[in-house]
C-alpha atoms as a PDB file:
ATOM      1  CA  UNK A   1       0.000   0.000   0.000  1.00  0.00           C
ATOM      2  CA  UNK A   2       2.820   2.545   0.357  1.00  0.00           C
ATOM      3  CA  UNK A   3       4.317   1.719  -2.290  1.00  0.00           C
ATOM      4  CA  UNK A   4       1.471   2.566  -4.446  1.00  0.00           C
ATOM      5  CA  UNK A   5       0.872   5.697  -2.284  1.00  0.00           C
ATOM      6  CA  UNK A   6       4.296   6.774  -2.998  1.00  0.00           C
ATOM      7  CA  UNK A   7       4.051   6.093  -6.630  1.00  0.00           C
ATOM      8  CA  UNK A   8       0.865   7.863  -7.418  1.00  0.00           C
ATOM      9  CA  UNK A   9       2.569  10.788  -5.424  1.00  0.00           C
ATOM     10  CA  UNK A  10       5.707  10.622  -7.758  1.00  0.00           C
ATOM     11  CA  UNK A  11       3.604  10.906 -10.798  1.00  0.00           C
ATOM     12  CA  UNK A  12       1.920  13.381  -9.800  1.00  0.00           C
ATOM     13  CA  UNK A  13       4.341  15.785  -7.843  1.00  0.00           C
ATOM     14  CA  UNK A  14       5.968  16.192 -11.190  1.00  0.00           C
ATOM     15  CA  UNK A  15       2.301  17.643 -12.658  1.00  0.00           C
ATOM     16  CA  UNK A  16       2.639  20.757 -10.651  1.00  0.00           C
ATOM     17  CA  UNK A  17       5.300  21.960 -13.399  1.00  0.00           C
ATOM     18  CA  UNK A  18       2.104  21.764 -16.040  1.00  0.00           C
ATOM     19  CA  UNK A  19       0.615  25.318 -14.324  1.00  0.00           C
ATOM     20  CA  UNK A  20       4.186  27.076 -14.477  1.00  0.00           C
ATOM     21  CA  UNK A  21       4.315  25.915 -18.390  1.00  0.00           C
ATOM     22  CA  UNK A  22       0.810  27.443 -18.654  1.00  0.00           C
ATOM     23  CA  UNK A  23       1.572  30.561 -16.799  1.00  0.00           C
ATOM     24  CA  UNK A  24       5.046  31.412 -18.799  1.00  0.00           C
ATOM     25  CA  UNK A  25       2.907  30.523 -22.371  1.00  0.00           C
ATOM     26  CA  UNK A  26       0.034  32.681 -21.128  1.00  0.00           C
ATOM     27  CA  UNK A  27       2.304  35.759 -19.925  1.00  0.00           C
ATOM     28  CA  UNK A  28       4.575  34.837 -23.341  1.00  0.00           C
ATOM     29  CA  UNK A  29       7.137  36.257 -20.528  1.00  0.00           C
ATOM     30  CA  UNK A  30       9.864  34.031 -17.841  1.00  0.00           C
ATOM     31  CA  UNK A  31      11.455  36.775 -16.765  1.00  0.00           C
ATOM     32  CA  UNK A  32      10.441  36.281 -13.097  1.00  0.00           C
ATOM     33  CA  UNK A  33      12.623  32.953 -13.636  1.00  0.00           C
ATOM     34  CA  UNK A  34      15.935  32.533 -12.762  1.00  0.00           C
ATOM     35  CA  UNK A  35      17.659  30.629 -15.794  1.00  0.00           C
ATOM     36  CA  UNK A  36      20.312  29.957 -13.130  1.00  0.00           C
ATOM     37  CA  UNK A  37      17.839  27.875 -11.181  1.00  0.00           C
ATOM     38  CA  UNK A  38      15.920  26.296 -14.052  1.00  0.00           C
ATOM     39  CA  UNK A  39      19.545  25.209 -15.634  1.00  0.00           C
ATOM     40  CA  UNK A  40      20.324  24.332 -12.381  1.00  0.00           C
ATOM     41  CA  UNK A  41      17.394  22.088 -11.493  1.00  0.00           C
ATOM     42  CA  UNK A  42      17.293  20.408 -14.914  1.00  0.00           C
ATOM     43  CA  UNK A  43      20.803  19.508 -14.808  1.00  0.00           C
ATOM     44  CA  UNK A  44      20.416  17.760 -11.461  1.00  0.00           C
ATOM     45  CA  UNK A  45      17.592  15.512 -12.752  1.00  0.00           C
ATOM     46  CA  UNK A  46      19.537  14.832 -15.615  1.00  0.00           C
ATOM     47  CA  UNK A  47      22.368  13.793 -13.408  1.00  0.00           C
ATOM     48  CA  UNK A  48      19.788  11.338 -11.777  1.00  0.00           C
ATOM     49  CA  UNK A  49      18.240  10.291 -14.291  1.00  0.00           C
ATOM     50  CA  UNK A  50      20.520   7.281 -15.338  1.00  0.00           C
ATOM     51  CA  UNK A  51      20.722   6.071 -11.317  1.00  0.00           C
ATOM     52  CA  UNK A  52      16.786   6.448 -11.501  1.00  0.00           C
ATOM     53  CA  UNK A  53      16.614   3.989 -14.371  1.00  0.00           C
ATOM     54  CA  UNK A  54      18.926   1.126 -12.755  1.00  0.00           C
ATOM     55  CA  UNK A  55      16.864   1.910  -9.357  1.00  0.00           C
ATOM     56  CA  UNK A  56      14.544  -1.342  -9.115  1.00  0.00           C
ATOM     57  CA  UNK A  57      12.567   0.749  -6.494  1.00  0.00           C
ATOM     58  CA  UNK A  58       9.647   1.642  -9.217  1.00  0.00           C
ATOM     59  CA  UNK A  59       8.755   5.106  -6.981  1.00  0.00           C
ATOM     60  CA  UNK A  60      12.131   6.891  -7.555  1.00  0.00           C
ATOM     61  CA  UNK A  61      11.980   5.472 -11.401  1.00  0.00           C
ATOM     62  CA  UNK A  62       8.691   7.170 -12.075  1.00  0.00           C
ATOM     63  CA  UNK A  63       9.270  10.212 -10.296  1.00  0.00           C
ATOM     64  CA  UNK A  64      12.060  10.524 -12.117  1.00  0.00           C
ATOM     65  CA  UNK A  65      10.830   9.861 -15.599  1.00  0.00           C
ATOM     66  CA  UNK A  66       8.096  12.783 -14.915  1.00  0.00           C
ATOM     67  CA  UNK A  67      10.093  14.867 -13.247  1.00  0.00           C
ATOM     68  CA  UNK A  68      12.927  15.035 -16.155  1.00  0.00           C
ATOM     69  CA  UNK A  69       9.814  15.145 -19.202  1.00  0.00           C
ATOM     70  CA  UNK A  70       7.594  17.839 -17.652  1.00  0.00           C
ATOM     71  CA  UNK A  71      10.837  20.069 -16.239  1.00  0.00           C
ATOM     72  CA  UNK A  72      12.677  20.116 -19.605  1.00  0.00           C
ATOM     73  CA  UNK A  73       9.292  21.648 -20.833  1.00  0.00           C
ATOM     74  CA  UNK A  74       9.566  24.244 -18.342  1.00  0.00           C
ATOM     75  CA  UNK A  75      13.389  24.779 -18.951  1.00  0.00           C
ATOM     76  CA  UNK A  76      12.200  25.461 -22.900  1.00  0.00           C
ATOM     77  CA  UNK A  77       9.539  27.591 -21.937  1.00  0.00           C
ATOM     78  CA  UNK A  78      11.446  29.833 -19.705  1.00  0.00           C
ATOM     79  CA  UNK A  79      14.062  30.076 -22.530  1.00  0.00           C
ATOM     80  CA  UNK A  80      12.495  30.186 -25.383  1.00  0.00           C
ATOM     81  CA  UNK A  81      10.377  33.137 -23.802  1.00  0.00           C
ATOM     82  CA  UNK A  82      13.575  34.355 -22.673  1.00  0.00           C
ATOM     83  CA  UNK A  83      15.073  34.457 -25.963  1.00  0.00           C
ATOM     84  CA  UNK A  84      12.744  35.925 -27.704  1.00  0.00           C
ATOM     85  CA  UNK A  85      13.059  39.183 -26.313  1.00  0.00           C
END
């Protein structure tokens, strides 16, 4: 039962990221976002990425997977909006 608990909380922890994507789009504006953090966070889910996949605990591999998809949407989001100035 905790497991299951714990992986219906890792997929959906990630999901939060899906109103930040909205709110950058909608604005068409990231400038209240560090690129320092959001280069920072991406890179250390990237970095965990690979243990996340050899991990047999199916929790931390989920979370992971999510985590990595939806925050490299916001990482292009903040930049591209950043960019395009």
């Amino acid at each position: 039962m905790i497991k299951i608990i714990g992986l219906i909380a890792g997929i959906i922890l990630p999901l939060w990221n899906i109103p930040l994507i909205y709110r950058i789009q909608k604005r068409r504006s990231s400038e209240d976002i560090s690129l320092y953090w959001v280069f920072g966070v991406w890179t250390c889910f990237l970095l965990m990425f690979p243990s996340a996949l050899l991990s047999e605990d199916i929790v931390f591999k989920a979370f992971s997977v999510m985590n990595l998809f939806l925050f490299t949407a916001v990482m292009v989001q903040a930049v591209r909006f950043r960019v395009k100035r």
